[in-house]
C-alpha atoms as a PDB file:
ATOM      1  CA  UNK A   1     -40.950   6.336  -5.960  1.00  0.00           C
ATOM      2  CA  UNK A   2     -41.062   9.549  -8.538  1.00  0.00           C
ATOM      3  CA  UNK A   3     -38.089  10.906  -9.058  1.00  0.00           C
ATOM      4  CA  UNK A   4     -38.464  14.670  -7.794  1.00  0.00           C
ATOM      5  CA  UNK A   5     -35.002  15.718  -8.527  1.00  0.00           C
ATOM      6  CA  UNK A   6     -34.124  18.037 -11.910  1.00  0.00           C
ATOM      7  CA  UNK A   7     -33.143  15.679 -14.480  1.00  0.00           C
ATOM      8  CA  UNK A   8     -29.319  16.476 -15.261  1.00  0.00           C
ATOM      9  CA  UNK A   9     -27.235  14.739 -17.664  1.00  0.00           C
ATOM     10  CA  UNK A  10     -24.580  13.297 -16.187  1.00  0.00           C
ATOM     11  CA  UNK A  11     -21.426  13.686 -18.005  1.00  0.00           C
ATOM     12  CA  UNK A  12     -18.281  14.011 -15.028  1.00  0.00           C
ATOM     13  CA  UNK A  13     -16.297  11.152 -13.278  1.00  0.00           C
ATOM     14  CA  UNK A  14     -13.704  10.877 -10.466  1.00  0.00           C
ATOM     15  CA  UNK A  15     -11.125   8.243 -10.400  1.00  0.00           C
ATOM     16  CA  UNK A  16      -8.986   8.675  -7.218  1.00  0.00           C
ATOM     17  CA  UNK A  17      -5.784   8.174  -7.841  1.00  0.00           C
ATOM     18  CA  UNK A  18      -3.643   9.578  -4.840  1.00  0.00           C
ATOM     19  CA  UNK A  19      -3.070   6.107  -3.042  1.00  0.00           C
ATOM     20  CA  UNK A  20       0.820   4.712  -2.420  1.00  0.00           C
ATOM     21  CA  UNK A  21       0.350   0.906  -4.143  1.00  0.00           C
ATOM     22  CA  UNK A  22       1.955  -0.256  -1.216  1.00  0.00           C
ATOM     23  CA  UNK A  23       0.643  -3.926  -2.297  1.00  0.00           C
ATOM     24  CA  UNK A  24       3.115  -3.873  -5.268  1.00  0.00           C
ATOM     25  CA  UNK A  25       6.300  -2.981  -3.134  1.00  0.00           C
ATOM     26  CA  UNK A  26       8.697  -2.794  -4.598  1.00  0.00           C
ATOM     27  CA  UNK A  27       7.214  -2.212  -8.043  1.00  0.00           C
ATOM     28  CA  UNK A  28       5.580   0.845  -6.972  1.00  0.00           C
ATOM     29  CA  UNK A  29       8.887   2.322  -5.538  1.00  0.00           C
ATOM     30  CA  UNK A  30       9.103   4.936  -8.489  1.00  0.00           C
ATOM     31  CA  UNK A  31       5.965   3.894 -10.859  1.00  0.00           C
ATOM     32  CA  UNK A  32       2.000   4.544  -9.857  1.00  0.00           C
ATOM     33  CA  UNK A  33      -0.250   1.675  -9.162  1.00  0.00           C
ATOM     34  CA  UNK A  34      -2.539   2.871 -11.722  1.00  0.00           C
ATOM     35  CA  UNK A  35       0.172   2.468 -14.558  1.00  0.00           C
ATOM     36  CA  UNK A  36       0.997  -1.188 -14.367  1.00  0.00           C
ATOM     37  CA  UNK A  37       0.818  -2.759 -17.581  1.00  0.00           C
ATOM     38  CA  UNK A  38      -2.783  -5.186 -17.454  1.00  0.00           C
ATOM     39  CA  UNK A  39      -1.710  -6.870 -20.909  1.00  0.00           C
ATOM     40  CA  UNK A  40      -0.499  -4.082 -22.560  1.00  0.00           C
ATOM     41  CA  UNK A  41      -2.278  -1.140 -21.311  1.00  0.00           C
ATOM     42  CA  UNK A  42      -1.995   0.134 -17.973  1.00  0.00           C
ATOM     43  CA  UNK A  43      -5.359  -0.828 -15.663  1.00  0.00           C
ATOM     44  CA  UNK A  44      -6.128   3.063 -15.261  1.00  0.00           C
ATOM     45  CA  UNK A  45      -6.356   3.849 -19.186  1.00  0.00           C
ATOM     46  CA  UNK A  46      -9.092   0.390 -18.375  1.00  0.00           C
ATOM     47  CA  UNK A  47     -10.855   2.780 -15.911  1.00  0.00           C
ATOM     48  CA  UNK A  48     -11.259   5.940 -18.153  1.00  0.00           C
ATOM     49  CA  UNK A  49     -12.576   3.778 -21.353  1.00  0.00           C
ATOM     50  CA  UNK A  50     -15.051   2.376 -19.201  1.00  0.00           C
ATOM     51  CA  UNK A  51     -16.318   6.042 -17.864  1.00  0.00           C
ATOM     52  CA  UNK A  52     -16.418   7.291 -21.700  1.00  0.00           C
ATOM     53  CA  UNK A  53     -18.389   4.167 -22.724  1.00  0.00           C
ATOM     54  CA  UNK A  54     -20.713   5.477 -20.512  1.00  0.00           C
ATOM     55  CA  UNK A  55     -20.988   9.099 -22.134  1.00  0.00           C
ATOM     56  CA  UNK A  56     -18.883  10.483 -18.680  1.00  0.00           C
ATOM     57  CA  UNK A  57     -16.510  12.637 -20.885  1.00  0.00           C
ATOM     58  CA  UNK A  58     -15.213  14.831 -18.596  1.00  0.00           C
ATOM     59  CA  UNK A  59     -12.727  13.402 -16.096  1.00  0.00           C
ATOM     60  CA  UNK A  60     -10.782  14.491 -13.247  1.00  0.00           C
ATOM     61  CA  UNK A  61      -8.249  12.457 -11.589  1.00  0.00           C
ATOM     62  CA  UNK A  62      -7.427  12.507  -8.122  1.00  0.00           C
ATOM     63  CA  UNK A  63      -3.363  12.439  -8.136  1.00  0.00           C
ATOM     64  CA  UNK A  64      -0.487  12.803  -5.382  1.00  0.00           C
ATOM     65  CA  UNK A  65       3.336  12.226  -5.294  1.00  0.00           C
ATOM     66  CA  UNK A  66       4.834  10.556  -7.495  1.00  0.00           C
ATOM     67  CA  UNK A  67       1.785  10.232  -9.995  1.00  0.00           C
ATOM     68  CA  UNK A  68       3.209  12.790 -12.941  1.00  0.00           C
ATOM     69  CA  UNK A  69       2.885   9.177 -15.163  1.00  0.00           C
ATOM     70  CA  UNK A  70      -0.518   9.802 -15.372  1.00  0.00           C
ATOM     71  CA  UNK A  71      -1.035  12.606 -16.614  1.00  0.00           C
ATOM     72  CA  UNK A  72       1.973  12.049 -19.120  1.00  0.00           C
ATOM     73  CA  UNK A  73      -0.254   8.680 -19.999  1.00  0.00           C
ATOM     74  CA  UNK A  74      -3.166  10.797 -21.413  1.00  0.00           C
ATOM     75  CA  UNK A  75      -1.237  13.220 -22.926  1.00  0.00           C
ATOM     76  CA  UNK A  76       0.427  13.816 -26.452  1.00  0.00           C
ATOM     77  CA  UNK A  77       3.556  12.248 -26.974  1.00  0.00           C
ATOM     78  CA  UNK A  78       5.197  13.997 -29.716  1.00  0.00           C
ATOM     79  CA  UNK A  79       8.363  12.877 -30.267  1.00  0.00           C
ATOM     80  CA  UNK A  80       7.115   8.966 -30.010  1.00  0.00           C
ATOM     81  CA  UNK A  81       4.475  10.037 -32.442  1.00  0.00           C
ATOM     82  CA  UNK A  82       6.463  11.123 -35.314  1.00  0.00           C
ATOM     83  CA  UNK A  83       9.000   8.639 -34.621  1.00  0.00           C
ATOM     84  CA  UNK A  84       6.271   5.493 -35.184  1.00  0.00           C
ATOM     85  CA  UNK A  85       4.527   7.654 -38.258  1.00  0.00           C
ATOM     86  CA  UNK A  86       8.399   8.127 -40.066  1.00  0.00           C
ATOM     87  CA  UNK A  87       8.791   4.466 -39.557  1.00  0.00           C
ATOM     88  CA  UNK A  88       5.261   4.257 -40.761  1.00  0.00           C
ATOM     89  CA  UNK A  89       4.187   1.725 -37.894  1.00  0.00           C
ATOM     90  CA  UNK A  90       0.219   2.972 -37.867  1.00  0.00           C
ATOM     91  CA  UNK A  91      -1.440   0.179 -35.640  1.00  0.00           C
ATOM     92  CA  UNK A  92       1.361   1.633 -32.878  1.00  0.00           C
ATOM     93  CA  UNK A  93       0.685   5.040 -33.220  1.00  0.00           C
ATOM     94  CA  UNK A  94      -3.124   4.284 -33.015  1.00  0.00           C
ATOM     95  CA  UNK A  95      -2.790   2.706 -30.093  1.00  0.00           C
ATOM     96  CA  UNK A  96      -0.817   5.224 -28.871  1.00  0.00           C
ATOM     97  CA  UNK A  97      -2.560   8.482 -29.298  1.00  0.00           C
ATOM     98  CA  UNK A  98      -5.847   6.280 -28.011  1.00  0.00           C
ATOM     99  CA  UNK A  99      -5.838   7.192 -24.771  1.00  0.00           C
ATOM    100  CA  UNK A 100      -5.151  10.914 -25.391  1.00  0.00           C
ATOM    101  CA  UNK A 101      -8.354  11.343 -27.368  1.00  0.00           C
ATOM    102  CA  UNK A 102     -10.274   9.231 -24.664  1.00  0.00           C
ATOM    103  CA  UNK A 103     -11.653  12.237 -22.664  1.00  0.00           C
ATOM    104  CA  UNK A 104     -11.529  15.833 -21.453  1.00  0.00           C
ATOM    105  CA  UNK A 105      -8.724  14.922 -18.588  1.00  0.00           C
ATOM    106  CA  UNK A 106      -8.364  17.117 -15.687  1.00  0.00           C
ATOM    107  CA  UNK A 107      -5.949  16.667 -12.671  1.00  0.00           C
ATOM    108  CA  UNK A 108      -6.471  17.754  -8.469  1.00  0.00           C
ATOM    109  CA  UNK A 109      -3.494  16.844  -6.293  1.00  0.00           C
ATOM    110  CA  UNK A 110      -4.570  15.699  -2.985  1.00  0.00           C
ATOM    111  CA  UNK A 111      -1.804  16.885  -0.804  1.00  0.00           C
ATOM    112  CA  UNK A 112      -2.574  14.789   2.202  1.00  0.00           C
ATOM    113  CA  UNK A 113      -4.514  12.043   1.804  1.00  0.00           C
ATOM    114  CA  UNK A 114      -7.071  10.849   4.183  1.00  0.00           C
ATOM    115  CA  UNK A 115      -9.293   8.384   2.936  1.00  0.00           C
ATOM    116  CA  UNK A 116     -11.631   8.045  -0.277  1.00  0.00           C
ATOM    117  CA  UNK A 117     -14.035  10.568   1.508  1.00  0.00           C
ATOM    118  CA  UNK A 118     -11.305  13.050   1.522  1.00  0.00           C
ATOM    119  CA  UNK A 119     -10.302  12.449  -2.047  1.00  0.00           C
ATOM    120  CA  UNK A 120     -13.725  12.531  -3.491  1.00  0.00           C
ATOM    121  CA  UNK A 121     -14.692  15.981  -1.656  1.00  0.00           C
ATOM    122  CA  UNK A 122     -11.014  17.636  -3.325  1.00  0.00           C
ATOM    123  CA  UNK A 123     -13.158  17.031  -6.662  1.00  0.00           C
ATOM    124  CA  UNK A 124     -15.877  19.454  -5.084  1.00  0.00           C
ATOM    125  CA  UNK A 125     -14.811  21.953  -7.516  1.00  0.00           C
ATOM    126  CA  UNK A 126     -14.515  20.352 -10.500  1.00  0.00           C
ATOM    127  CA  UNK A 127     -17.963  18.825  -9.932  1.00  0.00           C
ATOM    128  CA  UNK A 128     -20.080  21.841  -9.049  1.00  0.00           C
ATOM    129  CA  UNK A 129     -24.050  20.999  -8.695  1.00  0.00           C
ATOM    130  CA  UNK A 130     -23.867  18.096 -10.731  1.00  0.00           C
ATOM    131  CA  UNK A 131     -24.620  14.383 -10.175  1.00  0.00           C
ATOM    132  CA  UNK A 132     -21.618  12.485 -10.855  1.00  0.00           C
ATOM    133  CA  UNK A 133     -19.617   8.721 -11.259  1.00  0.00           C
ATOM    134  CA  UNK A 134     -16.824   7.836  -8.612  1.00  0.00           C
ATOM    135  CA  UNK A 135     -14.998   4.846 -10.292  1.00  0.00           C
ATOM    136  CA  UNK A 136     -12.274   3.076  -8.373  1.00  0.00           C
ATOM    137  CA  UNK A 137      -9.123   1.919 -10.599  1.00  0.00           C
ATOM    138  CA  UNK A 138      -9.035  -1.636  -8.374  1.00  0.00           C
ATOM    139  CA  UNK A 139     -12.039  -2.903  -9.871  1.00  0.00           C
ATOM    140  CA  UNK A 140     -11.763  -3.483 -13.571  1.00  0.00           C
ATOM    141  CA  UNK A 141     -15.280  -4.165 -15.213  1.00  0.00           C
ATOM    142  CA  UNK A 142     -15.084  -6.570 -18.493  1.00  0.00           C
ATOM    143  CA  UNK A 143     -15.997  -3.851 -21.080  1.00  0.00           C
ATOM    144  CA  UNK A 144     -18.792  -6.118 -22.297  1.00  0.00           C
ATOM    145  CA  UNK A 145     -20.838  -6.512 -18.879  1.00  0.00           C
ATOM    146  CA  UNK A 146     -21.229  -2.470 -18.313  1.00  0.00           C
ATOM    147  CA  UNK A 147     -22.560  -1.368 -15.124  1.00  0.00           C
ATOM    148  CA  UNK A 148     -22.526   2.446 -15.011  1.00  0.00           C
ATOM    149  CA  UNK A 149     -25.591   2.770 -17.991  1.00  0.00           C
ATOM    150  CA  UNK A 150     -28.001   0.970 -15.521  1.00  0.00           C
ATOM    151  CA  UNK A 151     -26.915   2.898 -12.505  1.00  0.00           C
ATOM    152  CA  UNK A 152     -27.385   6.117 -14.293  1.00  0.00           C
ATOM    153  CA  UNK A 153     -30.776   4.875 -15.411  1.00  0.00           C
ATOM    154  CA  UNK A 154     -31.871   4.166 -11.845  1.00  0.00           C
ATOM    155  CA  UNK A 155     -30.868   7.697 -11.071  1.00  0.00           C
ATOM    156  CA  UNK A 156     -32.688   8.939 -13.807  1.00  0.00           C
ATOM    157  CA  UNK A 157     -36.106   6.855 -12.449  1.00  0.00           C
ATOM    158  CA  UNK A 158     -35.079   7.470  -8.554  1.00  0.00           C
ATOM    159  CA  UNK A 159     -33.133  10.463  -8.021  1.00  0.00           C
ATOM    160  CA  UNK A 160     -30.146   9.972  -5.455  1.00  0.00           C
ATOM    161  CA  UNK A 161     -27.246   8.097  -4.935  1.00  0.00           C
ATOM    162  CA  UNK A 162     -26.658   4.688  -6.989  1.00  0.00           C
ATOM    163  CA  UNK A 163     -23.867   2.042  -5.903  1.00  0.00           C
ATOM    164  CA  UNK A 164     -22.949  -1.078  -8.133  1.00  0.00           C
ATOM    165  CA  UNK A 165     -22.922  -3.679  -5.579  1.00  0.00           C
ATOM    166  CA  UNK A 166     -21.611  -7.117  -5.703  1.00  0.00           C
ATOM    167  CA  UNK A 167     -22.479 -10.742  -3.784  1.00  0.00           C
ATOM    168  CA  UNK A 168     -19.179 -12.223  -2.074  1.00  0.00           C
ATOM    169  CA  UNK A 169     -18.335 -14.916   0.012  1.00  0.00           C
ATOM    170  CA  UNK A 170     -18.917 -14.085   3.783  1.00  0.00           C
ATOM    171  CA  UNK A 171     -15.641 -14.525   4.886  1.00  0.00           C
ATOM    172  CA  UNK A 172     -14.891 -11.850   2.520  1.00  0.00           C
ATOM    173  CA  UNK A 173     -17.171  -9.564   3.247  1.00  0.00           C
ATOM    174  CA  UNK A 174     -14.846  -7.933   6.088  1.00  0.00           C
ATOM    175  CA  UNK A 175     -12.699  -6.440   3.223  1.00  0.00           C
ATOM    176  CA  UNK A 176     -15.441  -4.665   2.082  1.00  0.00           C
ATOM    177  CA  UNK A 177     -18.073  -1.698   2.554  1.00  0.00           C
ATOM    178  CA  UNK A 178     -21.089  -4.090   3.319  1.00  0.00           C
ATOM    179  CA  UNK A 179     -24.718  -2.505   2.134  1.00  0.00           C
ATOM    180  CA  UNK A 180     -27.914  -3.224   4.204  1.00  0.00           C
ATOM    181  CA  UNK A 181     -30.419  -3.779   1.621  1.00  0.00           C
ATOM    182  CA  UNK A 182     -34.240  -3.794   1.299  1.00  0.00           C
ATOM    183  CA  UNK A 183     -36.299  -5.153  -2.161  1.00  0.00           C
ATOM    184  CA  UNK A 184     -38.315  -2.825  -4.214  1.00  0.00           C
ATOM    185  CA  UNK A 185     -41.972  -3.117  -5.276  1.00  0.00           C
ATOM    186  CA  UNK A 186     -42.299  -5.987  -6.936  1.00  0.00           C
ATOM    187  CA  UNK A 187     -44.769  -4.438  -9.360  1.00  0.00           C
ATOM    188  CA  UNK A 188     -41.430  -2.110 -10.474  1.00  0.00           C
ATOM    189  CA  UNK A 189     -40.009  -4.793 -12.461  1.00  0.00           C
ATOM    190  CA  UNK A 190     -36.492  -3.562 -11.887  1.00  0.00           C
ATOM    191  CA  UNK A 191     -34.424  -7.035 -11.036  1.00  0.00           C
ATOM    192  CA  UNK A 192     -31.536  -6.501  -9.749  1.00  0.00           C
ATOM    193  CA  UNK A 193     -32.046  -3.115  -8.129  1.00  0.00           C
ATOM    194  CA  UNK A 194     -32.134  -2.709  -4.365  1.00  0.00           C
ATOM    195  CA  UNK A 195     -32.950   0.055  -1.967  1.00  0.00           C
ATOM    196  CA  UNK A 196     -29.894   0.476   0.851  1.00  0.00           C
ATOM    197  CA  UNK A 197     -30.976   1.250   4.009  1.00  0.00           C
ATOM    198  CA  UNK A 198     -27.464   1.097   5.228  1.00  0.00           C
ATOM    199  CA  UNK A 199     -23.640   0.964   5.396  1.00  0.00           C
ATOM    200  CA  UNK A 200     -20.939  -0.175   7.245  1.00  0.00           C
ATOM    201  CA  UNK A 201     -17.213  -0.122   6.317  1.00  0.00           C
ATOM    202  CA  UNK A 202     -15.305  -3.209   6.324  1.00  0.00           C
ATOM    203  CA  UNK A 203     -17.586  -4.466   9.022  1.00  0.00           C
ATOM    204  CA  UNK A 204     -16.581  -7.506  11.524  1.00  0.00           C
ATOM    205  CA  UNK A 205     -18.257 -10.692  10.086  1.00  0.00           C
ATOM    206  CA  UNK A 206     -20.724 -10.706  12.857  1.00  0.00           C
ATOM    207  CA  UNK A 207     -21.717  -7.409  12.035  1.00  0.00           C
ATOM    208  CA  UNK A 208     -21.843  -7.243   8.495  1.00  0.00           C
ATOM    209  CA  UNK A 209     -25.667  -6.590   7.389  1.00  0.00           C
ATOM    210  CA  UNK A 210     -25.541  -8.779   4.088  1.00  0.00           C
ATOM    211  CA  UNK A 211     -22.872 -10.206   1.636  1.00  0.00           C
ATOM    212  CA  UNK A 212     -23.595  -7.794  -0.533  1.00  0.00           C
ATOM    213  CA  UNK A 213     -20.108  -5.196  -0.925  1.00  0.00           C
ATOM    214  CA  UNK A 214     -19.744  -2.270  -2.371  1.00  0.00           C
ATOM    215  CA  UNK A 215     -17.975  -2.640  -5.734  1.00  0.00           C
ATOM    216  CA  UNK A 216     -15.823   0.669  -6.726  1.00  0.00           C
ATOM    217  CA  UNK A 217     -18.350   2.377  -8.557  1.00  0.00           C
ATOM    218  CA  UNK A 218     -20.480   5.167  -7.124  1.00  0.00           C
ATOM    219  CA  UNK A 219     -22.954   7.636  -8.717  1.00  0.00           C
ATOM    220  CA  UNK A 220     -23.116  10.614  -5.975  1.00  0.00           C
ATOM    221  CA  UNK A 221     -25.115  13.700  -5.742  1.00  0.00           C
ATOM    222  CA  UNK A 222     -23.633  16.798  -5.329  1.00  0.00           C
ATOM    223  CA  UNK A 223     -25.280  16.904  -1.285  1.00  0.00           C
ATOM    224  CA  UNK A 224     -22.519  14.467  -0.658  1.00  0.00           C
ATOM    225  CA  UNK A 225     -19.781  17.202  -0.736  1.00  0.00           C
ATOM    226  CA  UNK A 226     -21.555  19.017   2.598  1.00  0.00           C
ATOM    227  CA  UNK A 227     -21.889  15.649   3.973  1.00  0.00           C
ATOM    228  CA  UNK A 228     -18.338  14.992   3.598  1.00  0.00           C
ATOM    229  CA  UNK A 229     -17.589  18.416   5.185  1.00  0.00           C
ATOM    230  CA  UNK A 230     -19.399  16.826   8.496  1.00  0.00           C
ATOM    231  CA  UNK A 231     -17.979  13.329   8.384  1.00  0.00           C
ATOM    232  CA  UNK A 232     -15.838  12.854  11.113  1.00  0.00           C
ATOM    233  CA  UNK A 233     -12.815  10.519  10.418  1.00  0.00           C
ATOM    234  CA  UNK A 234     -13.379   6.823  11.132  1.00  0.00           C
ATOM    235  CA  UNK A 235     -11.898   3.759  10.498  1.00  0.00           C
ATOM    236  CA  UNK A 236      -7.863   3.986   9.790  1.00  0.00           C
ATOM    237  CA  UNK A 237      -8.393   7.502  10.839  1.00  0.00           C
ATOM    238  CA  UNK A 238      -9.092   8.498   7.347  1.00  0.00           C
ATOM    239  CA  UNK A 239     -12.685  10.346   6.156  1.00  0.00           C
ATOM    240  CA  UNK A 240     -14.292   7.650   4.828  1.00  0.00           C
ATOM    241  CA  UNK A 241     -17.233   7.386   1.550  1.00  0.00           C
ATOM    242  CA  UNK A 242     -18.930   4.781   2.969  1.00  0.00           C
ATOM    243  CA  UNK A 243     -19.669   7.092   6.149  1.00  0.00           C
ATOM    244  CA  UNK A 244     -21.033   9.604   3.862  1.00  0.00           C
ATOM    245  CA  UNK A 245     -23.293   7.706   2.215  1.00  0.00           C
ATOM    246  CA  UNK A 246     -24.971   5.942   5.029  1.00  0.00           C
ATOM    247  CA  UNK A 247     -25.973   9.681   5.974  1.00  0.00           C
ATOM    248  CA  UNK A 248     -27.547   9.664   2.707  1.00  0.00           C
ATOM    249  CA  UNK A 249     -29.496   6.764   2.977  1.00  0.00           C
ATOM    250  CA  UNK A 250     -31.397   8.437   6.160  1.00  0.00           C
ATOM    251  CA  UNK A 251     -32.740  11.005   3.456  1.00  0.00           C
ATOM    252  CA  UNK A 252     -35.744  11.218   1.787  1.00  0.00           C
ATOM    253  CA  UNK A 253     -35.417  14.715   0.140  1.00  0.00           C
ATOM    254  CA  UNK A 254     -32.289  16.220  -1.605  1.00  0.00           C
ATOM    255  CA  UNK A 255     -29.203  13.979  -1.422  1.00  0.00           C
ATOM    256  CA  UNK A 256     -31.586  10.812  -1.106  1.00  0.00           C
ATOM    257  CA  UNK A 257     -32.460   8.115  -1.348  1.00  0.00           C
ATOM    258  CA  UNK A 258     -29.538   5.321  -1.934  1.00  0.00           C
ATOM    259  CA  UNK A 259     -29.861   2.316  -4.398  1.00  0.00           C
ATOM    260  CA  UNK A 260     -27.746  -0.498  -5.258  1.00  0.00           C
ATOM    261  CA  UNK A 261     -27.018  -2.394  -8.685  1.00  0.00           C
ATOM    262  CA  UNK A 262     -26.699  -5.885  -8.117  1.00  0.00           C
ATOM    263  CA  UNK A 263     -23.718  -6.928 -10.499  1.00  0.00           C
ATOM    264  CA  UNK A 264     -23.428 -10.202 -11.507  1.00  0.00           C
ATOM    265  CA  UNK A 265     -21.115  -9.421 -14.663  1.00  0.00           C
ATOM    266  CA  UNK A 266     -17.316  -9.807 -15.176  1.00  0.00           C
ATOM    267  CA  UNK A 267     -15.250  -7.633 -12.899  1.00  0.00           C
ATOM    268  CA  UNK A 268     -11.033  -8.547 -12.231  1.00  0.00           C
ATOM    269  CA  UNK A 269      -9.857  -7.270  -8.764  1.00  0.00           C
ATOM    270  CA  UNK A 270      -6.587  -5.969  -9.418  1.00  0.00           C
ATOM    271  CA  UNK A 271      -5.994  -4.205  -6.062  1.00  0.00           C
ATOM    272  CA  UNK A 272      -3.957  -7.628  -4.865  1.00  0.00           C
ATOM    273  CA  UNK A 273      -1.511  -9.725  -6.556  1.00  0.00           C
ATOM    274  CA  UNK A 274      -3.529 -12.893  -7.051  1.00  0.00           C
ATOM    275  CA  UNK A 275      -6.210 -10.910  -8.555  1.00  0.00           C
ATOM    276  CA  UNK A 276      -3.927  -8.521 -10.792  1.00  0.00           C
ATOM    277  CA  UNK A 277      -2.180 -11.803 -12.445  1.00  0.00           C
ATOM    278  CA  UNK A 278      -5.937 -13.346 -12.684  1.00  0.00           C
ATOM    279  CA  UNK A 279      -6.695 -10.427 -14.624  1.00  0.00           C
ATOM    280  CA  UNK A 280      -3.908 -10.467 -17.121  1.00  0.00           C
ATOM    281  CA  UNK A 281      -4.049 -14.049 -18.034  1.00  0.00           C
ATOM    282  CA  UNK A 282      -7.869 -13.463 -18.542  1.00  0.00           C
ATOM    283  CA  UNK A 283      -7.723 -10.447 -20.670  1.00  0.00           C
ATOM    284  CA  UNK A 284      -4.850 -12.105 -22.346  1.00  0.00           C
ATOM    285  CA  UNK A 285      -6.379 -15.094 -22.818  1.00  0.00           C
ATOM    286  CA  UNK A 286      -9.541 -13.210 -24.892  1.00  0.00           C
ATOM    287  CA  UNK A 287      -7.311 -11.666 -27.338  1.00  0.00           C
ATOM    288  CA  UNK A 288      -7.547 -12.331 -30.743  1.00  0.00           C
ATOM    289  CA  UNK A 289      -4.036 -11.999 -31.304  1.00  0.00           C
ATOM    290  CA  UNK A 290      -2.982 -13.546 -28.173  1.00  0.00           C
ATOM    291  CA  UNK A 291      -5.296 -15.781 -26.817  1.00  0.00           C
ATOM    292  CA  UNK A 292      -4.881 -19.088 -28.964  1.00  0.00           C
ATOM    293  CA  UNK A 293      -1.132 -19.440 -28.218  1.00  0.00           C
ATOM    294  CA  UNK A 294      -1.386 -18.041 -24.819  1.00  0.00           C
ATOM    295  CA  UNK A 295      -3.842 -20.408 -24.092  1.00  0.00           C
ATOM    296  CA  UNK A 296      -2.576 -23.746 -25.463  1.00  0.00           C
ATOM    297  CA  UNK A 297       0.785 -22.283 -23.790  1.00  0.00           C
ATOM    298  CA  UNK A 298      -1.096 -22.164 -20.604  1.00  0.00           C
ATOM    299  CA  UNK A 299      -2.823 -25.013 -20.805  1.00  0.00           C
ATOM    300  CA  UNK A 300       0.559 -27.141 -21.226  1.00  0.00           C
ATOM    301  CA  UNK A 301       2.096 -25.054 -18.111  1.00  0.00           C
ATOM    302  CA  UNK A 302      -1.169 -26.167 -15.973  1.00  0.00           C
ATOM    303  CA  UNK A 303      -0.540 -29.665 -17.144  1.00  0.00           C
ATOM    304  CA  UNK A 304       3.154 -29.579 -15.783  1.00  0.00           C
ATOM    305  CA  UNK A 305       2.189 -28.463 -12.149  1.00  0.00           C
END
């Protein structure tokens, strides 16, 4: 299928940001979700460095109460600056003024949040009549197992919407947006790539179409914004993306069609606790200057269970 849309670079990403971390009670009392520490850097400064690997340099962020940390995160900190370059501690300060030359950050405060729908169409703005990358701050994707280049090259061969999906175990698949999925031509020669015919939103397990779920990263066409505008709240009560979407996949002409990415990379689910400490010891474990001690540490802990 020809791609009949204008071919525009994309170069803009939303990360949502606006949710309460209720998960991490009591650690969230005062401190953002986003900010807590996955090694040593906090999981959203993950997030941004894996939208500017992708060449999406312009970012907006999709804040609420109690997120001011944030923006503080990705911006200058003079006074610790000059206090690590007196001392003459360089590898700190480099690490420090990292995420402030990351990208071109921009910040919407959603005043009442109602859903992921609701937060992505606040970005309307900020967007304009551009394609653009939605990327979720639970789902961390291992740095060397990139998704977003091959979902912006299936845009670029397809037109429309691209979501990175991701095979999980059917009992699972209830905690997810579940895609309905149909193969390609064969003669394509594009494994791993999908057309959806369908979504459903954290379906019941008799009703979910496949075990394929939606993993946090969306590239959406600016049609989804006027779709959004018509999307009638559903589950939770909240305006929900998935909703959206499906309305896309009906479409043949602008807005359409929908594809999926089938990812079968590394990806650490820090929206729970389990998969937040799963996370750190991995990334930890990797580390140059960690991992060997950490990991004969951990093996010795393991051994004492």
């Amino acid at each position: 299928m020809p791609k009949t849309e204008k071919n525009t670079q994309i170069r803009k990403a939303v990360i949502p940001a606006a949710g309460m971390g209720t998960r991490f009670l009591p650690a969230t009392k005062a401190m953002p979700k986003e900010m807590l520490p996955v090694v040593d850097k906090p999981a959203i400064q993950y997030v941004v460095e894996e939208a500017t690997a992708a060449g999406l340099n312009e970012i907006v962020m999709i804040t609420g109460r109690n997120k001011r940390a944030l923006e503080d995160h990705f911006d200058r900190a003079g006074e610790l600056e000059n206090l690590l370059e007196e001392k003459g501690n360089f590898a700190l300060l480099e690490s420090v003024r990292e995420s402030t030359e990351l990208a071109h950050m921009h910040y919407v405060r959603q005043a009442h949040p109602r859903g992921l729908g609701d937060a992505v169409l606040t970005a309307e703005t900020f967007v304009g009549d551009e394609p653009f990358v939605v990327l979720l701050g639970d789902d961390l994707v291992d740095e060397r197992d990139q998704i977003l280049p091959t979902m912006i090259k299936v845009h670029e061969q397809f037109g429309g919407c691209v979501l990175a999906l991701i095979e999980v175990a059917h009992e699972d698949i209830s905690h997810y947006g579940a895609a309905a999925i149909a193969p390609l031509d064969p003669s394509l020669d594009l494994g791993g790539v999908v057309r959806i015919t369908g979504l459903v939103e954290k379906p019941a397990l008799e009703d979910a179409p496949s075990d394929y779920a939606v993993l946090g990263r969306y590239l959406l066409t600016p049609e989804i914004f006027q779709v959004l505008r018509e999307t009638k709240p559903g589950r939770g009560n909240e305006v929900q993306l998935t909703d959206a979407i499906q309305e896309l996949t009906e479409r043949t002409d602008k807005g359409g069609p929908v594809h999926g990415v089938i990812f079968k990379g590394r990806r650490y689910d820090t929206g729970d606790k389990l998969g937040y400490l799963q996370a750190t010891v991995r990334l930890a474990a990797e580390r140059e200057d960690l991992g060997p001690k950490f990991s004969e540490w951990l093996r010795e802990f393991v051994k004492g269970l």
